[in-house]
PDB file of N, CA and C in Angstrom:
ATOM      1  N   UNK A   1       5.333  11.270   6.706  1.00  0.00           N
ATOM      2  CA  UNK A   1       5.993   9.974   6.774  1.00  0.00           C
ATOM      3  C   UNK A   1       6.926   9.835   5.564  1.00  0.00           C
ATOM      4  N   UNK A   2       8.258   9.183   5.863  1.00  0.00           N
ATOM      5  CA  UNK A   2       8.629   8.865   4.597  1.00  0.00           C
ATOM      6  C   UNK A   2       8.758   7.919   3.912  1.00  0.00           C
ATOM      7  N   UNK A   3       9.653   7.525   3.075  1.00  0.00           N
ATOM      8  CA  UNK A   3       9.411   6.020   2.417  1.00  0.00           C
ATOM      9  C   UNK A   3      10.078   5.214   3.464  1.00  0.00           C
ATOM     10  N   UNK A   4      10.992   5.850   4.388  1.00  0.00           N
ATOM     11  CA  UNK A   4      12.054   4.102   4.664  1.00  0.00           C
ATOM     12  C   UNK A   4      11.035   4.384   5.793  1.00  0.00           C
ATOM     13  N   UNK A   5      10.524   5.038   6.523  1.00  0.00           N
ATOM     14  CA  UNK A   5       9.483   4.798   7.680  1.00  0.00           C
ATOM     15  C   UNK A   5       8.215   3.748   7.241  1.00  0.00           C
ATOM     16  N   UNK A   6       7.684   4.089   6.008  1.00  0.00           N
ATOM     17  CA  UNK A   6       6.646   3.196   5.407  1.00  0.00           C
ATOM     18  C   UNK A   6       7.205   2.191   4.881  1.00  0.00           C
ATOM     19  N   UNK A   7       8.160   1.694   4.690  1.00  0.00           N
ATOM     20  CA  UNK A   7       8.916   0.542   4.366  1.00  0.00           C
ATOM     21  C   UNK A   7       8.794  -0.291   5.570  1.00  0.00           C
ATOM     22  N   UNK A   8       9.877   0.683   6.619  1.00  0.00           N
ATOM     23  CA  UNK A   8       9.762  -0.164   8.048  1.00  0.00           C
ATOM     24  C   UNK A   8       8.634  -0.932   8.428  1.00  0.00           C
ATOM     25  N   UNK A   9       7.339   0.202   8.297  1.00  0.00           N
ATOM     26  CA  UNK A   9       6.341  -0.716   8.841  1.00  0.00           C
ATOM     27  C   UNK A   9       5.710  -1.790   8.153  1.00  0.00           C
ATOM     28  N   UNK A  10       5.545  -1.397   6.758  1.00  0.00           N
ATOM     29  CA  UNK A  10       5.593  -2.605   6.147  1.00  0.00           C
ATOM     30  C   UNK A  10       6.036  -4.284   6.144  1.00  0.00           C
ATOM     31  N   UNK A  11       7.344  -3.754   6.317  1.00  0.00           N
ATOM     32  CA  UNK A  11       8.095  -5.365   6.265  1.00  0.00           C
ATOM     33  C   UNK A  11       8.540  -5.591   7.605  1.00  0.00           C
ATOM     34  N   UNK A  12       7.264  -4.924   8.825  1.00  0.00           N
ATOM     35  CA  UNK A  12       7.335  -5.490   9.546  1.00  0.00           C
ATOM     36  C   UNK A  12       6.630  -6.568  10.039  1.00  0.00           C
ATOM     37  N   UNK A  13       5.836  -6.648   8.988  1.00  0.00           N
ATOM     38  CA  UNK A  13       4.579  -7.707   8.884  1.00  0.00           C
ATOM     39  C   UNK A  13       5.468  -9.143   8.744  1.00  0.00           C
ATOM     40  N   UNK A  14       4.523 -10.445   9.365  1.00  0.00           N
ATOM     41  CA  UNK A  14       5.135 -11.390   9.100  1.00  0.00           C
ATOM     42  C   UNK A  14       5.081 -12.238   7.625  1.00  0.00           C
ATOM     43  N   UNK A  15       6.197 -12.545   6.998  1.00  0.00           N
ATOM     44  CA  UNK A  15       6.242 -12.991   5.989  1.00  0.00           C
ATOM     45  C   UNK A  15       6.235 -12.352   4.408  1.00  0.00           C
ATOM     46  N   UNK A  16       6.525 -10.821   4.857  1.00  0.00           N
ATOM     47  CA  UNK A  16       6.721  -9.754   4.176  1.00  0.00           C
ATOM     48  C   UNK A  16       8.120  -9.429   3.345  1.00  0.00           C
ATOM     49  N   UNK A  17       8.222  -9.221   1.874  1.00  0.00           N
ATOM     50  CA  UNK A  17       9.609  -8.727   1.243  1.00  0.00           C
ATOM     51  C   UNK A  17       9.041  -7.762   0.535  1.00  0.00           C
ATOM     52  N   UNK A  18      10.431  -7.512   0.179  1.00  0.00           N
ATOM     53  CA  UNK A  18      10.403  -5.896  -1.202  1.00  0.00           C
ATOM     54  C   UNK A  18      10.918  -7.059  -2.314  1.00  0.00           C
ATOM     55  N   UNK A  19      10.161  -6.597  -3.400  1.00  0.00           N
ATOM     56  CA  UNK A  19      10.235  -7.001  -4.591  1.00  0.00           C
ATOM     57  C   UNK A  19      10.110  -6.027  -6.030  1.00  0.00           C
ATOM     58  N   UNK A  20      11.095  -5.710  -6.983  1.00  0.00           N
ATOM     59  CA  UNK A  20      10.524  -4.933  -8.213  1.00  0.00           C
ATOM     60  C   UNK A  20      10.112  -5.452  -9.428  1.00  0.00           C
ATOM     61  N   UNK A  21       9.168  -6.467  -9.669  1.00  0.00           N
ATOM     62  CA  UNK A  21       8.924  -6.747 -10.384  1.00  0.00           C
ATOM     63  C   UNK A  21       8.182  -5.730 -11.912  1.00  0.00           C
ATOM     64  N   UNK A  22       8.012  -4.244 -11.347  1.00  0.00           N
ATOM     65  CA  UNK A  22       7.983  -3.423 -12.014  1.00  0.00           C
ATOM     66  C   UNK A  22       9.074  -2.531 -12.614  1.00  0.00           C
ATOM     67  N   UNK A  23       9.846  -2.676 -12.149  1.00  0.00           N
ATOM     68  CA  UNK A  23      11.193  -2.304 -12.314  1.00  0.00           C
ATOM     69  C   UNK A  23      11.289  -1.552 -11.238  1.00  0.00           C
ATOM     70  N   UNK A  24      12.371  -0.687 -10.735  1.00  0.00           N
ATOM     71  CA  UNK A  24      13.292   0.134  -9.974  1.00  0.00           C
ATOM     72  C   UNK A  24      12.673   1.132  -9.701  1.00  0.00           C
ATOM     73  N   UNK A  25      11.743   1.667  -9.892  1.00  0.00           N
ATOM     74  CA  UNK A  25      10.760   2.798 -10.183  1.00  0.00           C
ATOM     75  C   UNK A  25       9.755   2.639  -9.029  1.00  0.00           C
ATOM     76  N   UNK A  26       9.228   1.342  -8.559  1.00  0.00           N
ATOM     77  CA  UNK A  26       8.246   1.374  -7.729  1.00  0.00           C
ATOM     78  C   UNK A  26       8.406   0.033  -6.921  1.00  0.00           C
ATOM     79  N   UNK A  27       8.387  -0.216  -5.656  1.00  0.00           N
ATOM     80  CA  UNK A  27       8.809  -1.136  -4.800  1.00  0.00           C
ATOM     81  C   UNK A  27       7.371  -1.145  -4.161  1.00  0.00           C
ATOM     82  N   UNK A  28       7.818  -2.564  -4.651  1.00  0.00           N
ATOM     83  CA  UNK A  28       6.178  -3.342  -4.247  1.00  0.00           C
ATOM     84  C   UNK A  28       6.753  -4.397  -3.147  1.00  0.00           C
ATOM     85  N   UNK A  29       5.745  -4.585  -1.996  1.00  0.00           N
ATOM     86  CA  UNK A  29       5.693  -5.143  -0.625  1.00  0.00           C
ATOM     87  C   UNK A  29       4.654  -6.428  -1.194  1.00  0.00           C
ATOM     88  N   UNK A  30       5.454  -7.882  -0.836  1.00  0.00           N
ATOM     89  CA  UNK A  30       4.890  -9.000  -1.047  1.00  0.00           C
ATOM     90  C   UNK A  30       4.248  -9.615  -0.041  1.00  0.00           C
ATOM     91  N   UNK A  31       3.551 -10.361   0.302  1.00  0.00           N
ATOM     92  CA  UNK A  31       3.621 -11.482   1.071  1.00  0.00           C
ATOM     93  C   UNK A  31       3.786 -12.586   0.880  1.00  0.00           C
ATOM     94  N   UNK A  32       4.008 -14.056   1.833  1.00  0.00           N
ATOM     95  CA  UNK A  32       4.159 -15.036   1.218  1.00  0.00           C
ATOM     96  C   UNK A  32       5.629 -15.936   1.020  1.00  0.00           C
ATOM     97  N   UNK A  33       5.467 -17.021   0.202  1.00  0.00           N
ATOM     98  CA  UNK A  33       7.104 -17.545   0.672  1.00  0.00           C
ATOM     99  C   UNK A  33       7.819 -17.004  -0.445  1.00  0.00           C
ATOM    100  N   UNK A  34       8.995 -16.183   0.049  1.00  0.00           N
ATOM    101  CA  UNK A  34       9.965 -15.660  -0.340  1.00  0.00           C
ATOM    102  C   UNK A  34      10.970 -16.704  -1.669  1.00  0.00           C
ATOM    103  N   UNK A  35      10.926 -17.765  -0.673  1.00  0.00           N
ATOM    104  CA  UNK A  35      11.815 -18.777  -1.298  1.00  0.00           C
ATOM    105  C   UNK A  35      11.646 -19.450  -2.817  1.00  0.00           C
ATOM    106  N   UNK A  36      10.251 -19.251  -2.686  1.00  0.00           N
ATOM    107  CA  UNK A  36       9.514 -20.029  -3.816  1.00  0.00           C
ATOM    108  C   UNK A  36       9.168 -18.879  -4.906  1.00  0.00           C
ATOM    109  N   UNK A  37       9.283 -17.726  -4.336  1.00  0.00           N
ATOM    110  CA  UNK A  37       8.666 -16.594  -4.704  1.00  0.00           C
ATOM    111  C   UNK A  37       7.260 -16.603  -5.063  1.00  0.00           C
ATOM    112  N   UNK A  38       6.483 -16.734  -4.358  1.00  0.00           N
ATOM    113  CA  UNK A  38       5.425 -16.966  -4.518  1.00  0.00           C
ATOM    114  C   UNK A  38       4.771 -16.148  -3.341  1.00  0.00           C
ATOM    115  N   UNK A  39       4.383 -14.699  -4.010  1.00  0.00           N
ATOM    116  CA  UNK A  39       3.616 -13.674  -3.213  1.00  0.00           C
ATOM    117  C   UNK A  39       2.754 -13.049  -3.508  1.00  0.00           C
ATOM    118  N   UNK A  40       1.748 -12.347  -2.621  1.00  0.00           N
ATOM    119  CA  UNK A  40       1.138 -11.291  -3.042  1.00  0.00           C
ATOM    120  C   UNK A  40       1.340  -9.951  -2.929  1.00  0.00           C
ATOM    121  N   UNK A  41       1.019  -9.210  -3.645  1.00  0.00           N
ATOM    122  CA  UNK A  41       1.287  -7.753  -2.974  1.00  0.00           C
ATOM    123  C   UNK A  41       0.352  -7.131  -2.100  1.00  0.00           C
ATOM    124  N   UNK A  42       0.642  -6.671  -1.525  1.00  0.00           N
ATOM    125  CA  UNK A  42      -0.392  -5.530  -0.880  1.00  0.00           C
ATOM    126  C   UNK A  42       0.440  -4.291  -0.688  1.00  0.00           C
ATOM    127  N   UNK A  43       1.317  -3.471  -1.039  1.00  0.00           N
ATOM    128  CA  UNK A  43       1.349  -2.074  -0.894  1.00  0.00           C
ATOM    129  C   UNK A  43       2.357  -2.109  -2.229  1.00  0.00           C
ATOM    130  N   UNK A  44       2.048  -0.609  -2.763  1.00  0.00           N
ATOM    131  CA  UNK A  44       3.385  -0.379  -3.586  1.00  0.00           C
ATOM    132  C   UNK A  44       3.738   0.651  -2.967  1.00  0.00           C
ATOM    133  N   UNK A  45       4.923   1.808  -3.334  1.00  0.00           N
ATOM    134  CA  UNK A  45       5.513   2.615  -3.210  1.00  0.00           C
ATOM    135  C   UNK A  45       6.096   3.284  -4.269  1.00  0.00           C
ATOM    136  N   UNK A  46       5.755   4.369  -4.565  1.00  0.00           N
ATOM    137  CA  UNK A  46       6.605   4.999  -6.288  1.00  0.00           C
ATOM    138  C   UNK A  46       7.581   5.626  -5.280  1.00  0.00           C
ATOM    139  N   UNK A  47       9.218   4.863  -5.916  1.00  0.00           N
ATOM    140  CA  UNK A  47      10.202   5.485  -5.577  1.00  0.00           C
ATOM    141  C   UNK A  47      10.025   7.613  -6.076  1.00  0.00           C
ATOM    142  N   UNK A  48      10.815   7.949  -5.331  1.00  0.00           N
ATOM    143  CA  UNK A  48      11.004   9.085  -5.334  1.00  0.00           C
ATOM    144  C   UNK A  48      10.171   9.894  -5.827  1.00  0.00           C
ATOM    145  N   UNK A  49       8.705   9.552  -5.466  1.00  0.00           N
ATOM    146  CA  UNK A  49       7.606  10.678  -5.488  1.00  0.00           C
ATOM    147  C   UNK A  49       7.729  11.434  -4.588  1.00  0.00           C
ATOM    148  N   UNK A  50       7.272  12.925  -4.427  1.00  0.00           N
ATOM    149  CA  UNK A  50       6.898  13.732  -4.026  1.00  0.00           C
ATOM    150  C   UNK A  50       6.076  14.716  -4.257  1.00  0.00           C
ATOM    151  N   UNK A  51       4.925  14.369  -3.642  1.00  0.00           N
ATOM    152  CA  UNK A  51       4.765  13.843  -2.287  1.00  0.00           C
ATOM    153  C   UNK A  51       4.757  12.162  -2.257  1.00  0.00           C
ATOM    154  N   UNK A  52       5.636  11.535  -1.167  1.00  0.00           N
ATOM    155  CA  UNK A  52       5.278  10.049  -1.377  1.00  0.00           C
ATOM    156  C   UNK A  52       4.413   9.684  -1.782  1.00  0.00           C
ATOM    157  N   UNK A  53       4.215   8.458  -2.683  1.00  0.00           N
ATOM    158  CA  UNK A  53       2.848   8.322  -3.547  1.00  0.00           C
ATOM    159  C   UNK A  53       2.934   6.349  -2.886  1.00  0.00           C
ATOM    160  N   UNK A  54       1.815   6.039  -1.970  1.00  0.00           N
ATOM    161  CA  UNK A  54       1.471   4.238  -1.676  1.00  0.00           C
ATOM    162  C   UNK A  54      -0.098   3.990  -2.304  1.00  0.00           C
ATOM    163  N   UNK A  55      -0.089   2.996  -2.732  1.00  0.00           N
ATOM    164  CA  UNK A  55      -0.871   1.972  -3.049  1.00  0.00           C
ATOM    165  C   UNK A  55      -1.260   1.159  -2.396  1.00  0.00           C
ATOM    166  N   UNK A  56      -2.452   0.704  -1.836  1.00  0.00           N
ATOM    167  CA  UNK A  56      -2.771  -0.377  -0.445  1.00  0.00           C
ATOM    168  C   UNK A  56      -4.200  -0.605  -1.400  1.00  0.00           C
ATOM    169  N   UNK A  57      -4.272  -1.929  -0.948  1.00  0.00           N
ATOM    170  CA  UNK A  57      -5.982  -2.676  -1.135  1.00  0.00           C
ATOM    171  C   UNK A  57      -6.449  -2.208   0.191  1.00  0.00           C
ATOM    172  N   UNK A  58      -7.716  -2.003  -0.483  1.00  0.00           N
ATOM    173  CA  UNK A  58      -8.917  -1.714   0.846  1.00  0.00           C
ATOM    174  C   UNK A  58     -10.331  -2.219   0.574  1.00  0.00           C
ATOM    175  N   UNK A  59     -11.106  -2.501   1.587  1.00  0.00           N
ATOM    176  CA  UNK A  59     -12.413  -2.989   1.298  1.00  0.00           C
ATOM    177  C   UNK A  59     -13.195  -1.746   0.044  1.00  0.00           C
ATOM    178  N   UNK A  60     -14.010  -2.234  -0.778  1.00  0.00           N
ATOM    179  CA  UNK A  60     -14.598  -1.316  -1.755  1.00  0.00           C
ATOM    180  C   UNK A  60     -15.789  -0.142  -1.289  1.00  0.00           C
ATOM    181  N   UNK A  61     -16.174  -0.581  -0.095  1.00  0.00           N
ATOM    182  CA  UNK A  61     -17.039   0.564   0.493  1.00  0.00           C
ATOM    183  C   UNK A  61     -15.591   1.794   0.999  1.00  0.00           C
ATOM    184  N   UNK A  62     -14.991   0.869   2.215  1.00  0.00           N
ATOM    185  CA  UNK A  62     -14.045   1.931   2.826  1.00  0.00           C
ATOM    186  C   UNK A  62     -13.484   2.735   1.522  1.00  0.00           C
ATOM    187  N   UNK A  63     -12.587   2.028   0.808  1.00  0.00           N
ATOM    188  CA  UNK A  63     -12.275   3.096  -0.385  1.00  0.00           C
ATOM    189  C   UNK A  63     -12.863   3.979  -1.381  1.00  0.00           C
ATOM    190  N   UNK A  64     -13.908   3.726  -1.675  1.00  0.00           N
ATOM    191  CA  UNK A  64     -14.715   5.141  -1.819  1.00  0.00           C
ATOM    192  C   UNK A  64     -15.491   6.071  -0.859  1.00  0.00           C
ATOM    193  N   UNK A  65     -15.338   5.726   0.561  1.00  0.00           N
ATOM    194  CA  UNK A  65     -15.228   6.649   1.890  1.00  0.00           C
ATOM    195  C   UNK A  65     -14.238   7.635   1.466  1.00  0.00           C
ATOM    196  N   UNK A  66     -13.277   6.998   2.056  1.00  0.00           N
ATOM    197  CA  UNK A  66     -11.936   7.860   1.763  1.00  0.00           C
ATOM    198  C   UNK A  66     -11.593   8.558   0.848  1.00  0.00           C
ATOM    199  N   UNK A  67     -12.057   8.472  -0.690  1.00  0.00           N
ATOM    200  CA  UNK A  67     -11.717   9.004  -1.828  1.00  0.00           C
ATOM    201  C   UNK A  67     -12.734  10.164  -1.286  1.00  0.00           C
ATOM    202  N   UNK A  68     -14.049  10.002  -0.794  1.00  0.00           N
ATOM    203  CA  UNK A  68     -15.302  11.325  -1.300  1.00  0.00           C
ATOM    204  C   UNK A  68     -14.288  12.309   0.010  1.00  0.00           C
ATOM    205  N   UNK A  69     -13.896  11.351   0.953  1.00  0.00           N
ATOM    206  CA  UNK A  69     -13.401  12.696   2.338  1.00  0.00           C
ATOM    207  C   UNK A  69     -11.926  13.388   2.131  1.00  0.00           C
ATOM    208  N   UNK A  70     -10.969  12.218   1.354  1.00  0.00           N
ATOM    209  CA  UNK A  70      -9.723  13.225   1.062  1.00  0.00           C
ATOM    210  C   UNK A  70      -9.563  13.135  -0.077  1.00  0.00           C
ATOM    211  N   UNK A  71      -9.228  14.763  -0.939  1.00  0.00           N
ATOM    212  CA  UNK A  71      -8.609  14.418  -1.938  1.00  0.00           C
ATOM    213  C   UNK A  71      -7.316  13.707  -2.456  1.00  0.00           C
ATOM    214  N   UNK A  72      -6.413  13.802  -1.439  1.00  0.00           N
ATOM    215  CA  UNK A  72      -5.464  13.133  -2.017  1.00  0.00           C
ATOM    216  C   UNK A  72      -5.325  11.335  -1.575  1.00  0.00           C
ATOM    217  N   UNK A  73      -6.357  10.525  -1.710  1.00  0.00           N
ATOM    218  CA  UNK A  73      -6.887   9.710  -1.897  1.00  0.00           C
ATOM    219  C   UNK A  73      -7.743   9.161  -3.073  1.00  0.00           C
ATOM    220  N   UNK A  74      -7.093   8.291  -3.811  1.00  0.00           N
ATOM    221  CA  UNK A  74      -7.972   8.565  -5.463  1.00  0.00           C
ATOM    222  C   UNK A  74      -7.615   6.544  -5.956  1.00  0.00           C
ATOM    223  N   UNK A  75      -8.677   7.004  -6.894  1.00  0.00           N
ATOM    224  CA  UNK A  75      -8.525   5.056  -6.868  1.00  0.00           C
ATOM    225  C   UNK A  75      -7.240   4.570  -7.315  1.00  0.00           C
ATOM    226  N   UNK A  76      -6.615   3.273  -6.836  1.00  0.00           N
ATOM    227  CA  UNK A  76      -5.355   2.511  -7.381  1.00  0.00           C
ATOM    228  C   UNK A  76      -5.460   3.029  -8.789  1.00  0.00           C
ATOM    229  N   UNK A  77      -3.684   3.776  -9.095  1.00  0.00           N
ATOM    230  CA  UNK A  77      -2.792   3.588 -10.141  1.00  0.00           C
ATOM    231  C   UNK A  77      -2.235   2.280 -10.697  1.00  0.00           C
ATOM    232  N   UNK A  78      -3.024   2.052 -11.576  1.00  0.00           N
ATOM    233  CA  UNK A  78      -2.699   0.939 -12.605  1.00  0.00           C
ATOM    234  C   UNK A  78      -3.044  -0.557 -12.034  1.00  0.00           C
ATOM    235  N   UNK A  79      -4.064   0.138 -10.740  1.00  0.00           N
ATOM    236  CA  UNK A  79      -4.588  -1.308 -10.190  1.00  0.00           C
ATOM    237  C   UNK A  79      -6.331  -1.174 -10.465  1.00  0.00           C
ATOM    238  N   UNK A  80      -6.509  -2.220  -9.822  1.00  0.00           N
ATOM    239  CA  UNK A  80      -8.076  -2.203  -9.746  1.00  0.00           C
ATOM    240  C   UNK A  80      -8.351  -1.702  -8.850  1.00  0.00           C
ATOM    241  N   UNK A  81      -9.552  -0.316  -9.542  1.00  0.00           N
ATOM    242  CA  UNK A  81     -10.088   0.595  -9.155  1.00  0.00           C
ATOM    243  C   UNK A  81     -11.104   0.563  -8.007  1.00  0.00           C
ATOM    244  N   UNK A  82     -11.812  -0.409  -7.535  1.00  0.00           N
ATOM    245  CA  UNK A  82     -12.746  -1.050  -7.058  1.00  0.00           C
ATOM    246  C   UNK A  82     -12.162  -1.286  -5.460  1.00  0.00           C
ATOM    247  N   UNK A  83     -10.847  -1.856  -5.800  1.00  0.00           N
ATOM    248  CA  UNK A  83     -10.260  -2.367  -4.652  1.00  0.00           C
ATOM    249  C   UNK A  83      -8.530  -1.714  -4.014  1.00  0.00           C
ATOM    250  N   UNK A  84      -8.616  -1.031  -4.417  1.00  0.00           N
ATOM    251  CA  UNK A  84      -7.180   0.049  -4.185  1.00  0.00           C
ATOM    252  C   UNK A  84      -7.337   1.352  -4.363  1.00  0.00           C
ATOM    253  N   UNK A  85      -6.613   1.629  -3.374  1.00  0.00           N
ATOM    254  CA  UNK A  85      -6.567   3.393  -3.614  1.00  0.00           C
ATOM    255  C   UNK A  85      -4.850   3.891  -3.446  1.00  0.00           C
ATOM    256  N   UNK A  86      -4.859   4.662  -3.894  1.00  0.00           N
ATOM    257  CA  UNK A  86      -3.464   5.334  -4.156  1.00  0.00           C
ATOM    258  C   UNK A  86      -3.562   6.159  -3.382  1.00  0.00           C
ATOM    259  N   UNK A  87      -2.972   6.525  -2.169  1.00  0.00           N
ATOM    260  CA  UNK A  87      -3.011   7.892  -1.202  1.00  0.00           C
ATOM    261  C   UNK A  87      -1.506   8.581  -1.515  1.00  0.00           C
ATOM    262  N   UNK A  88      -1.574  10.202  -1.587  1.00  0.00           N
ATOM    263  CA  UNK A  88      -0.677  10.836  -1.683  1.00  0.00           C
ATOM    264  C   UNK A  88      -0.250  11.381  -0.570  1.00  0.00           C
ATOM    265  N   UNK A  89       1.000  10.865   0.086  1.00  0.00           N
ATOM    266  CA  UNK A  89       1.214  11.478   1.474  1.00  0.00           C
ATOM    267  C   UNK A  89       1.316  13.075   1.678  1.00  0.00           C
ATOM    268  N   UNK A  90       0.679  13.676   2.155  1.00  0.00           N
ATOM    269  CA  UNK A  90       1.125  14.866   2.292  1.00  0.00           C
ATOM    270  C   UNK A  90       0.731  15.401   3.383  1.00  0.00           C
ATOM    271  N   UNK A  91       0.107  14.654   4.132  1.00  0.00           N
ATOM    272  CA  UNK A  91      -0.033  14.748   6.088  1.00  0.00           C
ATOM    273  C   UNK A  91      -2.123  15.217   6.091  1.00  0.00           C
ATOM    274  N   UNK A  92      -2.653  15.188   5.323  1.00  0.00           N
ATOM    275  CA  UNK A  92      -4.099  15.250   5.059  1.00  0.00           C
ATOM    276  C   UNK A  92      -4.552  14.162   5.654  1.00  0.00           C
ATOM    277  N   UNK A  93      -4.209  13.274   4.998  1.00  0.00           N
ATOM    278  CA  UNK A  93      -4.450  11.511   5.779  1.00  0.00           C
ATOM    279  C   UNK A  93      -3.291  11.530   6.875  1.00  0.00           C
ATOM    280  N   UNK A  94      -3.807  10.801   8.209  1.00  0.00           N
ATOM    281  CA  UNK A  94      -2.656  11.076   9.144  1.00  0.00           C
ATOM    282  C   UNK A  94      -1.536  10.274   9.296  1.00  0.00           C
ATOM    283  N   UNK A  95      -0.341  10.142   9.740  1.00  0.00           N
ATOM    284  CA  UNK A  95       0.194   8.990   9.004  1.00  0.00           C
ATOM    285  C   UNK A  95      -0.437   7.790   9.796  1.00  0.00           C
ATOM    286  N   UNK A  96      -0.917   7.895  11.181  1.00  0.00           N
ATOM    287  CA  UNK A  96      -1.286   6.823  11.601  1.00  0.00           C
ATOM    288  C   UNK A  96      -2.776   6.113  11.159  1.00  0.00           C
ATOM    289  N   UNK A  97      -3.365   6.862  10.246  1.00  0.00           N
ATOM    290  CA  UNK A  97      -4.453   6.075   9.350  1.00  0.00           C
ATOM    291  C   UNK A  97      -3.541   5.598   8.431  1.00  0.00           C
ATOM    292  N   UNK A  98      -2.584   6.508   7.788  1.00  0.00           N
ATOM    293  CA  UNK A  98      -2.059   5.220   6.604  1.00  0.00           C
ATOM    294  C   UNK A  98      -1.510   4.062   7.172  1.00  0.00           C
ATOM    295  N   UNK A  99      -0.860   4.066   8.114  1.00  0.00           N
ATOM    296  CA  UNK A  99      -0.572   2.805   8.760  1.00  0.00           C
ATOM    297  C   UNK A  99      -1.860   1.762   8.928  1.00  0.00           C
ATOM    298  N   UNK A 100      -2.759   2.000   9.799  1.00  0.00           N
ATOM    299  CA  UNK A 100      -4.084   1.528   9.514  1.00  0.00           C
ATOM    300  C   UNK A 100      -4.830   1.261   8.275  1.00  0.00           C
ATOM    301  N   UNK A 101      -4.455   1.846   7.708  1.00  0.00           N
ATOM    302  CA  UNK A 101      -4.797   1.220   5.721  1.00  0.00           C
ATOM    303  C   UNK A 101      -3.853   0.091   5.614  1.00  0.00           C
ATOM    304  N   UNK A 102      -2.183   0.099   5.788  1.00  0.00           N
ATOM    305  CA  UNK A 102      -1.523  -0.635   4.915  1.00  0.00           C
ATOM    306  C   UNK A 102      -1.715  -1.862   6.188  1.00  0.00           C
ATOM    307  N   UNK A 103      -2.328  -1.885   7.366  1.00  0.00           N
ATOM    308  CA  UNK A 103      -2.052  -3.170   8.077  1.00  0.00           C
ATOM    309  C   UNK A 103      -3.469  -3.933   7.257  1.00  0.00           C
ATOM    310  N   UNK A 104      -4.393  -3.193   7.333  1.00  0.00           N
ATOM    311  CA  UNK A 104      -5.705  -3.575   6.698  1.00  0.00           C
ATOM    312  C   UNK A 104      -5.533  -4.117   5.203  1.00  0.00           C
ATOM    313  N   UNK A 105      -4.648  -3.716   4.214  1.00  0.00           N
ATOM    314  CA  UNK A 105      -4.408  -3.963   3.172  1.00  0.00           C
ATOM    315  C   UNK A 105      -3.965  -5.851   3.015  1.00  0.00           C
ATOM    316  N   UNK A 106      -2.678  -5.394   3.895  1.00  0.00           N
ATOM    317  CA  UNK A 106      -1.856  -6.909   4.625  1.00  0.00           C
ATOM    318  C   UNK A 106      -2.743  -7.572   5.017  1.00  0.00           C
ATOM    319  N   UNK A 107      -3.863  -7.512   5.594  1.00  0.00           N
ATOM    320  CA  UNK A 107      -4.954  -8.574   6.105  1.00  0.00           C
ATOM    321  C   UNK A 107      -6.152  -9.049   5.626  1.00  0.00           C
ATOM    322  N   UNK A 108      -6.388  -7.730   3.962  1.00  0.00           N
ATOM    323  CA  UNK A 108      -6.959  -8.647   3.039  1.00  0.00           C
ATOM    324  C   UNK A 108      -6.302  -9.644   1.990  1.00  0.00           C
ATOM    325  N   UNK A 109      -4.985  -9.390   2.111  1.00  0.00           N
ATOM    326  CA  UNK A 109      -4.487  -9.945   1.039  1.00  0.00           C
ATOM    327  C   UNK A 109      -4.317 -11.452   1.920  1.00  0.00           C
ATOM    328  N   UNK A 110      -3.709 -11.278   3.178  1.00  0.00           N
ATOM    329  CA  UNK A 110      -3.460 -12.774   3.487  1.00  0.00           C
ATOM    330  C   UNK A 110      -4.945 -13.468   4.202  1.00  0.00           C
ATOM    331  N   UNK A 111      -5.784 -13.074   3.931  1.00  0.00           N
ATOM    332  CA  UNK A 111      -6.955 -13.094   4.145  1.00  0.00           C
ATOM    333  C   UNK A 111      -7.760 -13.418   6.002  1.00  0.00           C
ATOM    334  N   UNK A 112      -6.652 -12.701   6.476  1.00  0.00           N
ATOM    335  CA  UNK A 112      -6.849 -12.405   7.991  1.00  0.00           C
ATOM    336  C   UNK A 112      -7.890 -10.966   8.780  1.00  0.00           C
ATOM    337  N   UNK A 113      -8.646 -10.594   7.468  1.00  0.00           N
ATOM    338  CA  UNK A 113      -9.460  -9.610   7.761  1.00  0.00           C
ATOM    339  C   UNK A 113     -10.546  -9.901   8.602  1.00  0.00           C
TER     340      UNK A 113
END
């Protein structure tokens, strides 16, 4: 998968923007009102990793599932460890589970889980 494919699906969610509040380096997916700016995140994206490198919240059991079964699944970069995992795309995870992570991510954050 690549980034503008994982972008796509991303902000295809309702009430979804790109925001860099980290700077230019990593594009983080908000939710929430745009206008007010007043969002949450639920996915990042490190520009121009390779292998694509996303960030998604996940329940704390599921994410240490996933960490013991793939390696390139390892706890959130520079997030909380407990509740994020950083997956490294490299087709190990399929892309249609990462999709299934980042909708799951989107539905803890807006709390539609």
């Amino acid at each position: 998968m690549t980034h503008k494919e994982l972008e796509d699906y991303l902000l295809s969610f309702p009430n979804t923007w790109l925001d860099f509040p980290f700077g230019e380096e990593t594009s983080v997916y908000k939710v929430g009102d745009k206008a007010a700016n007043d969002g949450k995140l639920f996915a990042l994206i490190a520009n121009d990793s390779k292998p694509l490198r996303v960030s998604l919240k996940c329940d704390p059991l599921l994410a240490e599932t996933l960490r013991e079964k793939y390696e390139t699944v390892v706890p959130g970069y520079h997030l909380n460890k407990k509740h994020w995992n950083t997956i490294l795309c490299t087709g190990q995870l399929p892309d249609d589970e990462i999709k299934d992570l980042a909708h799951l991510s989107y539905r803890l954050v807006t709390g539609d889980a």
